[in-house]
Protein backbone atom coordinates (compact mmCIF):
# COMPACT_ATOMS: atom_id res chain seq x y z
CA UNK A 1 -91.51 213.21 2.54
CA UNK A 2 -89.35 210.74 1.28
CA UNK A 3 -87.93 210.18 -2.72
CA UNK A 4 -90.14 207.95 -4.49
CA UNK A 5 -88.23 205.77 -6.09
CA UNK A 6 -88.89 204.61 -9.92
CA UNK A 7 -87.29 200.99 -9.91
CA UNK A 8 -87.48 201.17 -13.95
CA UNK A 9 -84.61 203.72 -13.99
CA UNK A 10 -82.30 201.56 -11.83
CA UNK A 11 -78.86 201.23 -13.73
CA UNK A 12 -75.72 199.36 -12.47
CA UNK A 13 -72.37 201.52 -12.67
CA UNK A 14 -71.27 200.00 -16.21
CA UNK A 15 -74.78 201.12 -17.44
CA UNK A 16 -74.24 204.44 -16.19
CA UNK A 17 -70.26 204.89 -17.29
CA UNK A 18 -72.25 204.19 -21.22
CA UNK A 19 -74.81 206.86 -20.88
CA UNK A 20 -72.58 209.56 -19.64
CA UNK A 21 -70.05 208.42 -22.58
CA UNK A 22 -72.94 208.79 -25.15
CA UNK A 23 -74.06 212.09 -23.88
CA UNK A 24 -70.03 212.79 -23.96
CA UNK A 25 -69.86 212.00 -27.36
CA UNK A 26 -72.64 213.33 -28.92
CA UNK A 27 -71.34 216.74 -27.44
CA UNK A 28 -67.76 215.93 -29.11
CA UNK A 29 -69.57 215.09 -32.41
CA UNK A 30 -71.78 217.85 -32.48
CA UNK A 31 -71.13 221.09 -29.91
CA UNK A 32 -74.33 222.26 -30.51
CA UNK A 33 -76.14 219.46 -28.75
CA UNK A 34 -75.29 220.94 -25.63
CA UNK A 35 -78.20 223.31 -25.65
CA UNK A 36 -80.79 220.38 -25.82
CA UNK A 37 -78.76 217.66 -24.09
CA UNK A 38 -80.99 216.42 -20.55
CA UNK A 39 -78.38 217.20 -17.73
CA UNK A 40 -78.06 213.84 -15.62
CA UNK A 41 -79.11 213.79 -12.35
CA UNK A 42 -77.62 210.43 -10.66
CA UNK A 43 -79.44 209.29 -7.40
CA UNK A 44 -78.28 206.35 -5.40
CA UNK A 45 -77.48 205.61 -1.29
CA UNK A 46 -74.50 207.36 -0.12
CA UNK A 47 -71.11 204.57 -0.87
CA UNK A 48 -72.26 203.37 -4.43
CA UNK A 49 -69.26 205.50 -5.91
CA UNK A 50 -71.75 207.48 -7.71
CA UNK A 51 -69.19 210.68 -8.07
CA UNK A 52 -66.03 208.06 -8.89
CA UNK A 53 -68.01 206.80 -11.40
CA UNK A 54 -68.23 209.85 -13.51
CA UNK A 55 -64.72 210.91 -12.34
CA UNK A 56 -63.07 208.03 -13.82
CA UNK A 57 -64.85 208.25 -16.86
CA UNK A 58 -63.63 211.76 -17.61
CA UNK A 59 -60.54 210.47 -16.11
CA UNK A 60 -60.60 207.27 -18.96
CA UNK A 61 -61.51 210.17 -21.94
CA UNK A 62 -58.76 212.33 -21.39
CA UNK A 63 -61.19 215.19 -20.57
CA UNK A 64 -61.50 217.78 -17.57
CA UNK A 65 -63.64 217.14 -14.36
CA UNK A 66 -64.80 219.44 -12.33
CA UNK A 67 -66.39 218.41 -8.64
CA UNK A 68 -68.99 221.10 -7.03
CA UNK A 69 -69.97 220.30 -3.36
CA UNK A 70 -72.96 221.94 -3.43
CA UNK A 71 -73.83 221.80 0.35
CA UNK A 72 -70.45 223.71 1.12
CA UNK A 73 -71.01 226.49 -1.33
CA UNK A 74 -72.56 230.07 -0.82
CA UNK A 75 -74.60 231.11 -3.47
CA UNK A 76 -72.42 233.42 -4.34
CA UNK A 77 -69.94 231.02 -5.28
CA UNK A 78 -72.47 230.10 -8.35
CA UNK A 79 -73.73 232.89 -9.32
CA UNK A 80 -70.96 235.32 -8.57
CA UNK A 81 -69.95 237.93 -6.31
CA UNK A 82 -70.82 241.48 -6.88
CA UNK A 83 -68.12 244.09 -6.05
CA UNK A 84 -69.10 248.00 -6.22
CA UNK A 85 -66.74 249.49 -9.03
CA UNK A 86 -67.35 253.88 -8.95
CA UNK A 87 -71.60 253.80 -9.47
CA UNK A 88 -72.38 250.73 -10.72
CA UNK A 89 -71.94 246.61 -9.21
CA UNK A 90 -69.50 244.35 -11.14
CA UNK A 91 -69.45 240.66 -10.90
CA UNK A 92 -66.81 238.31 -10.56
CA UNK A 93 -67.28 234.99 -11.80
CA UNK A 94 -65.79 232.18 -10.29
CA UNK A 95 -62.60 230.86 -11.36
CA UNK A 96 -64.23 227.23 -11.59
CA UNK A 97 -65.78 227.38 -14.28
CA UNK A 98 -64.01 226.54 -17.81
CA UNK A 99 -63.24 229.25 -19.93
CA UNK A 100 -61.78 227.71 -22.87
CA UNK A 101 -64.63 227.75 -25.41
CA UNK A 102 -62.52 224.11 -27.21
CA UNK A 103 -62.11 222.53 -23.68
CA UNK A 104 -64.23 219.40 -22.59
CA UNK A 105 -65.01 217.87 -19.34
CA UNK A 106 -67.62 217.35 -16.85
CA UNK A 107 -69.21 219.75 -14.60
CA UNK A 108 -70.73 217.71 -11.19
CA UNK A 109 -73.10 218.99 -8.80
CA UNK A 110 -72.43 216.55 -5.99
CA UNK A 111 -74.08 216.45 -2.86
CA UNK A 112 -76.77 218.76 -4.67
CA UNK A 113 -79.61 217.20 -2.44
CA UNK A 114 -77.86 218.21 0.74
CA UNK A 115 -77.70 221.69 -0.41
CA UNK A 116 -80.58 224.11 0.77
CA UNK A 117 -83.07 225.53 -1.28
CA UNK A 118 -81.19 228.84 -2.04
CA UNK A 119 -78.18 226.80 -3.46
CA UNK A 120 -80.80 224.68 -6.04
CA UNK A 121 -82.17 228.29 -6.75
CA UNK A 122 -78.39 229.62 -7.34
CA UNK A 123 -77.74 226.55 -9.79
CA UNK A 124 -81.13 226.80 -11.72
CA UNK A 125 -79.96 229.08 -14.47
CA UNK A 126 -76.49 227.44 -14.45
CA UNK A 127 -78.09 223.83 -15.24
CA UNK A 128 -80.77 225.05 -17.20
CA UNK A 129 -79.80 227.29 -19.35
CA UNK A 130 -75.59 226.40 -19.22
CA UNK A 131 -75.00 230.74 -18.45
CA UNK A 132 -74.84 232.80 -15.31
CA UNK A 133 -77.11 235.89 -17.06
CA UNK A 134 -74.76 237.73 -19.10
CA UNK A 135 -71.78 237.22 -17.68
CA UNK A 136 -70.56 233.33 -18.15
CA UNK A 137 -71.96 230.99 -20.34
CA UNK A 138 -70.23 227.33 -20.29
CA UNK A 139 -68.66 225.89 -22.64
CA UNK A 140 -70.22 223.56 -25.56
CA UNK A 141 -68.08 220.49 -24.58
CA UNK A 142 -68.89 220.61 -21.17
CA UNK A 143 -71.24 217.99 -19.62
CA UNK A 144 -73.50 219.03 -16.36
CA UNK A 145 -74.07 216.59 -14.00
CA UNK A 146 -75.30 216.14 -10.29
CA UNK A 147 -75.78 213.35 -7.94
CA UNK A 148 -77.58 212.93 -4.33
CA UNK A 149 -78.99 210.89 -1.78
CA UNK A 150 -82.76 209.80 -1.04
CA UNK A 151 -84.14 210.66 1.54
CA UNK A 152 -84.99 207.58 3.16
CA UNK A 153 -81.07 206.64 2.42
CA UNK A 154 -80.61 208.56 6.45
CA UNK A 155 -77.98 211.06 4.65
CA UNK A 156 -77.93 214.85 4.74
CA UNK A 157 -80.45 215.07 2.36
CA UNK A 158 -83.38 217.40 1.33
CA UNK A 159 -86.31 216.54 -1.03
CA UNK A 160 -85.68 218.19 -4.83
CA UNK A 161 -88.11 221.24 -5.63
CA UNK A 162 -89.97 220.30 -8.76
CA UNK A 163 -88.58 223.00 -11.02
CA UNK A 164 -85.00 221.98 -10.46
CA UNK A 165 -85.93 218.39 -10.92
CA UNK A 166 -87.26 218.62 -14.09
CA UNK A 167 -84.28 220.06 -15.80
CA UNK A 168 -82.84 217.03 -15.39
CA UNK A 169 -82.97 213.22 -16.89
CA UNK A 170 -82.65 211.02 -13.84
CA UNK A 171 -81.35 207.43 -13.15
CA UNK A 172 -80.92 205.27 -10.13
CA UNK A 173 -77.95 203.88 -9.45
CA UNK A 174 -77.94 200.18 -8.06
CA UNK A 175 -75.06 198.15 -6.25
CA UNK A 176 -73.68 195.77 -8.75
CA UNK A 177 -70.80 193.42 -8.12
CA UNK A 178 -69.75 193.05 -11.57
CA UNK A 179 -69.30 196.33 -12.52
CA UNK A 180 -67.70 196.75 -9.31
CA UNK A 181 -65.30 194.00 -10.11
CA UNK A 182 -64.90 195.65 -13.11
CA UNK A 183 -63.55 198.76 -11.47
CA UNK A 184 -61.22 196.80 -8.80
CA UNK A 185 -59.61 194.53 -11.17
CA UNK A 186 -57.47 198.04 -12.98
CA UNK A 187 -57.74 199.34 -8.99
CA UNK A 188 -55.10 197.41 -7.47
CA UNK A 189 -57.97 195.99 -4.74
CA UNK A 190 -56.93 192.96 -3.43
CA UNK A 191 -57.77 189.44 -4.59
CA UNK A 192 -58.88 188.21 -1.77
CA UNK A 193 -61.34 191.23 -1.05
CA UNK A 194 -62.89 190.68 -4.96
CA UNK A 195 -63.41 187.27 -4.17
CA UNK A 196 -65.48 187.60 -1.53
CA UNK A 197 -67.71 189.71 -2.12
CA UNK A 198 -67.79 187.46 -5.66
CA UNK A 199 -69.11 185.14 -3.74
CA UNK A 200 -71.30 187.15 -1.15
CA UNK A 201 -72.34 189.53 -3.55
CA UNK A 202 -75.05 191.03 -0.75
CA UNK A 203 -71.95 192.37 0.86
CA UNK A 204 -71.33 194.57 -1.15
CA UNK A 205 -73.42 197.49 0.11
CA UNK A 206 -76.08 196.38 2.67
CA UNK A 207 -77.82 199.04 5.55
CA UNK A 208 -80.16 196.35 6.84
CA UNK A 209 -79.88 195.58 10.50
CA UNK A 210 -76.38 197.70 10.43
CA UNK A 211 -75.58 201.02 12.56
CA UNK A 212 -75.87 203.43 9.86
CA UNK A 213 -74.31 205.54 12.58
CA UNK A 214 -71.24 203.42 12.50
CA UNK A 215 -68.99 200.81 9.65
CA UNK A 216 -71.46 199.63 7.67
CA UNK A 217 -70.82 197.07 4.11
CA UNK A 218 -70.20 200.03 0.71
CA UNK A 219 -68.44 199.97 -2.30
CA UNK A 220 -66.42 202.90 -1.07
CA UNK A 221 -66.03 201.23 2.03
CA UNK A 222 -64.86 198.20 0.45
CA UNK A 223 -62.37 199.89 -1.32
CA UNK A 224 -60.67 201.74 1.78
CA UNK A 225 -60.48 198.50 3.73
CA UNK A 226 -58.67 197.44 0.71
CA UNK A 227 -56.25 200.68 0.76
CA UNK A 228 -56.29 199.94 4.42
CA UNK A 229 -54.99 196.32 4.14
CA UNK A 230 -52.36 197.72 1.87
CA UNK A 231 -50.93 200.15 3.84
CA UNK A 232 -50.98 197.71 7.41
CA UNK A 233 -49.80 194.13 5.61
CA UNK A 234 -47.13 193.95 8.23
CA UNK A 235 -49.29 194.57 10.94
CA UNK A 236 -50.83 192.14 13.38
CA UNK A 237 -53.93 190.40 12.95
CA UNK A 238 -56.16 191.93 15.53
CA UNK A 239 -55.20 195.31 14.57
CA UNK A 240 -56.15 194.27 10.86
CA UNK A 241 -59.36 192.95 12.20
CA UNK A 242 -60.23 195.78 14.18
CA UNK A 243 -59.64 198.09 11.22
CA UNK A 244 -61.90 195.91 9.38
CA UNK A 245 -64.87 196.06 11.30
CA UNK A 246 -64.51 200.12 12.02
CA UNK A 247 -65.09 200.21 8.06
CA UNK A 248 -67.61 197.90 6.85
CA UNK A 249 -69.51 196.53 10.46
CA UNK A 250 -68.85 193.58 12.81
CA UNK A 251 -70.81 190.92 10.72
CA UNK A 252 -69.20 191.86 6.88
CA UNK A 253 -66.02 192.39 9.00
CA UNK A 254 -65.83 189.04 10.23
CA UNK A 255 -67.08 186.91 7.22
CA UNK A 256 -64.42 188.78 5.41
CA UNK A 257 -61.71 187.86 7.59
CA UNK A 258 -62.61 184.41 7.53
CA UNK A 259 -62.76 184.98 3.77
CA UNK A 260 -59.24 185.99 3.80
CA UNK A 261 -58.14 183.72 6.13
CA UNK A 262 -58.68 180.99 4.13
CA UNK A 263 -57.87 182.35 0.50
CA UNK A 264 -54.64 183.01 1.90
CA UNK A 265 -53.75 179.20 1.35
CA UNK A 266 -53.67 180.24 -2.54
CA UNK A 267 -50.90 182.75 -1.90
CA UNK A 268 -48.82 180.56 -3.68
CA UNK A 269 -51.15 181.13 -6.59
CA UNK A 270 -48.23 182.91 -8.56
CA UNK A 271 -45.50 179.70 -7.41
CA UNK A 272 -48.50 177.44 -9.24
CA UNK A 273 -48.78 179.68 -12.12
CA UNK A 274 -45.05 179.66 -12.73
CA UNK A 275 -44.15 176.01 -12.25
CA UNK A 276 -44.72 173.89 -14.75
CA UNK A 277 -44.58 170.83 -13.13
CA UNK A 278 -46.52 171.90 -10.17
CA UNK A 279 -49.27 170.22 -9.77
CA UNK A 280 -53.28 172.18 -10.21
CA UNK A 281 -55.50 171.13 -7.26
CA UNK A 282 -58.72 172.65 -8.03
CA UNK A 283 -60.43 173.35 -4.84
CA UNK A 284 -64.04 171.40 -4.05
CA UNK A 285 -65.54 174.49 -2.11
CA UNK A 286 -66.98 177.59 -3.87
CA UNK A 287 -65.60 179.95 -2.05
CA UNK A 288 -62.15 178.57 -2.33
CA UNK A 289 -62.48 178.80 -6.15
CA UNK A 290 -63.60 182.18 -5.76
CA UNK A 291 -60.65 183.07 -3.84
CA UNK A 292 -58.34 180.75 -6.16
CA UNK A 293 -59.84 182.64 -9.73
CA UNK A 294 -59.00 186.06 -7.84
CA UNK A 295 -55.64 185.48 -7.18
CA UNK A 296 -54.75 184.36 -10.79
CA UNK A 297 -56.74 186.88 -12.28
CA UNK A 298 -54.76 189.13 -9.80
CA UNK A 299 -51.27 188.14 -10.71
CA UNK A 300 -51.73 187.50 -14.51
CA UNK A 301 -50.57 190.28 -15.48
CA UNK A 302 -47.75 191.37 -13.24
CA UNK A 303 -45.16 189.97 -14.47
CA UNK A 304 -41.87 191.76 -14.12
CA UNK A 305 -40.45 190.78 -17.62
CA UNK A 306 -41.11 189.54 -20.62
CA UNK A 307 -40.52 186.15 -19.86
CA UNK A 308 -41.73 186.14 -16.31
CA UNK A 309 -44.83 187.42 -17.82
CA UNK A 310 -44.59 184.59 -20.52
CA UNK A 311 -44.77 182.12 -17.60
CA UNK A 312 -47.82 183.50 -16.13
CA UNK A 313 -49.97 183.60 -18.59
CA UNK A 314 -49.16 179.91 -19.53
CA UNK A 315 -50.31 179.44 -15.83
CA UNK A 316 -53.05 181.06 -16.21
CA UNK A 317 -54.27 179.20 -19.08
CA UNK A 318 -53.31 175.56 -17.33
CA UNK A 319 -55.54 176.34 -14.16
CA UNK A 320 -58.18 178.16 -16.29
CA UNK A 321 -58.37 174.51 -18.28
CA UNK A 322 -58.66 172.66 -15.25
CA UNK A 323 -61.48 174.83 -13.22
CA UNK A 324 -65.17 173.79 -13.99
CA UNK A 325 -66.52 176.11 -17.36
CA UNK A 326 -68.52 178.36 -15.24
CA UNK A 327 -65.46 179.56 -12.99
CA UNK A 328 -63.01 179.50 -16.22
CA UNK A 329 -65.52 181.92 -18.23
CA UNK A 330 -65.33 184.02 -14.94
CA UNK A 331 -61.95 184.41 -14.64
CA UNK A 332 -61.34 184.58 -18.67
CA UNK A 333 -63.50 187.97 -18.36
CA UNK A 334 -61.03 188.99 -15.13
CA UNK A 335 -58.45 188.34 -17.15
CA UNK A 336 -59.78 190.03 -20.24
CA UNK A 337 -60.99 193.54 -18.25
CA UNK A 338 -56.79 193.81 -17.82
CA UNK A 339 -55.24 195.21 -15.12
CA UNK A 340 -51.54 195.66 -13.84
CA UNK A 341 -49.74 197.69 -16.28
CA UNK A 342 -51.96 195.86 -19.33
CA UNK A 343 -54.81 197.83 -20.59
CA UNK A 344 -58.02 195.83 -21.55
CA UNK A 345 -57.57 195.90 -25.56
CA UNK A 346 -53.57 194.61 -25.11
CA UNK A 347 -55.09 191.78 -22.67
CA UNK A 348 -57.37 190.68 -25.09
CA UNK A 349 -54.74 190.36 -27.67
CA UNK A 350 -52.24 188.32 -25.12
CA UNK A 351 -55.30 185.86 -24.81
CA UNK A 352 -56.53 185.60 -27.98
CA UNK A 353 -53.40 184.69 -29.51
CA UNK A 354 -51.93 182.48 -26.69
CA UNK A 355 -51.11 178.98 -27.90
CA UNK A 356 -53.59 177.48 -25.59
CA UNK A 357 -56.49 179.58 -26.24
CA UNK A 358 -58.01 177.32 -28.46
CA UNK A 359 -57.85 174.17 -26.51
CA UNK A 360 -59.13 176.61 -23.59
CA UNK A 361 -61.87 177.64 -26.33
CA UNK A 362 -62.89 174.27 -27.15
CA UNK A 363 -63.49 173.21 -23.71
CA UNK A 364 -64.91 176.33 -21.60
CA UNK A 365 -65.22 178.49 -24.90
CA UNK A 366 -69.58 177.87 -24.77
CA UNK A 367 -69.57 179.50 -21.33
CA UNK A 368 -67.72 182.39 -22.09
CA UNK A 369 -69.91 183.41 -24.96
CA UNK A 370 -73.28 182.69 -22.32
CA UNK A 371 -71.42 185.41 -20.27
CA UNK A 372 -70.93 187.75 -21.98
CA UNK A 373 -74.38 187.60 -23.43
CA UNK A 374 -75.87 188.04 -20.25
């Protein structure tokens, strides 16, 4: 029987980061919301990122996470073991759990649809009701969570008993290139691998006509062949293409090499940002003003002083002004989303109170504000 899924609770990764943060916060403002709070239960095919999606959120808020594969637990492991002390059982908790009644964090139950039926009995109580019987009750500040694969997704994956299901308030995560982007831009992926899939967006995670059993097109796919490309620069390029494929498939494999291929005429990107008197050739093709806006975006804001980082950003804003409004709104929200060794609010200040941002405003400024609306 396969997971029916609701296409009403679909929610891209940004959307999701904002609901755990609310629950997060309604737990910080009032600890005894944690009684009544849903549990989340995220669904999604397996590569979406749904478990680095929560981990970086607790991970952005300073607070503790705590990752439970499910599938490669015992039940005892939840529940606790039972040791024979003179004529009576003890149990022994597991060290896992959070003991500090002030502590916060997340508590995920990943994997929790591979797990077996006795494992979603073992964590019924623990979900439900936060306690293990008498022995271990969790923390107020702590935020239960659990994620899984569909059915249909051709994962290790069981169907959810309806008593365990309804204990929890479900979503759907989706694949979503700008959230994505998002994510990559204060990820160190590289340019040219965010301007692709910019600009082939179905790339990003596709199973149709691929060999599920093999490389096949995923966020976290994406981001190893980025890790990947990192750690084999030197290396030749049908090594790097071979790598390629092994991660993501033969067809995403080779449209992204052509990709990269050709947006590595703007590796110069940084000599154009930093010469004045260099000229800006804005590119005719779309896909070389993807590559061209990742790049920039990309080197913005790593400069390695103060007034090598002066430089760039006056780059930045004299190809931003030349580049047709919808491309300079995009890359004004790269820029904006920081990156480097900027965080997003200091970004935002650099921009807002360049000397050019108002003649960048004027021109491209009606754009921007259509983006961000959307």
């Amino acid at each position: 029987m396969e997971t029916k899924i609701d296409t009403h609770n679909k929610i891209s990764g940004s959307q999701l980061e904002h609901i755990l943060k609310l629950q997060l916060q309604a737990l910080e403002n009032k600890p005894e919301l944690a009684k009544v709070l849903p549990p989340l239960m995220v669904w999604g095919a397996p590569g979406l990122g749904k478990s680095s999606i929560l981990r970086q959120v607790a991970k952005d808020l300073g607070i503790g996470f705590i990752d439970v594969r499910l599938a490669q637990r015992e039940p005892v492991d939840i529940r606790g073991l039972p040791v024979p002390k003179d004529d009576r059982v003890e149990w022994l908790v597991s060290a896992d759990w959070p003991r500090d009644p002030k502590s916060r964090g997340v508590i995920l139950f990943d994997e929790i649809t591979a797990a077996d039926r006795s494992l979603q009995v073992a964590a019924y109580e623990f979900i439900l009701d936060r306690r293990l019987g008498d022995l271990y009750t969790v923390p107020d500040g702590w935020y239960i969570c659990a994620a899984g694969n569909r059915t249909e997704d051709r994962a290790v994956a069981t169907t959810m008993s309806s008593a365990l299901a309804n204990r929890f308030m479900h979503v759907e995560l989706s694949e979503d290139v700008e959230s994505w982007v998002s994510w990559a831009r204060v990820s160190d992926i590289q340019p040219s691998l965010i301007g692709f899939l910019r600009f082939r967006p179905g790339m990003l995670f596709n199973q149709k006509d691929e060999n599920l059993e093999r490389g096949w097109p995923s966020p976290r796919a994406w981001e190893r062949v980025s890790r990947m490309l990192d750690i084999m620069a030197a290396e030749p390029e049908e090594i790097v293409r071979k790598m390629v494929y092994g991660l993501v498939g033969n067809r995403a494999g080779v449209e992204f090499m052509e990709f990269r291929k050709m947006s590595a005429s703007f590796d110069d990107a940084l000599e154009m940002m930093c010469s004045p008197e260099k000229e800006i050739a804005v590119p005719q093709r779309a896909d070389m003003k993807y590559a061209l806006c990742s790049a920039v975006a990309y080197y913005v804001w790593r400069g390695t002083s103060d007034a090598d980082a002066a430089r760039r950003l006056d780059g930045f804003y004299r190809i931003a002004k030349a580049l047709p409004s919808d491309f300079a709104s995009m890359l004004m929200m790269d820029a904006m989303s920081g990156g480097g060794v900027i965080s997003k609010s200091d970004a935002c200040d650099r921009l807002f109170l360049h000397k050019d941002y108002q003649s960048w405003s004027d021109k491209h400024g009606k754009a921007l504000r259509k983006h961000v609306s959307l």
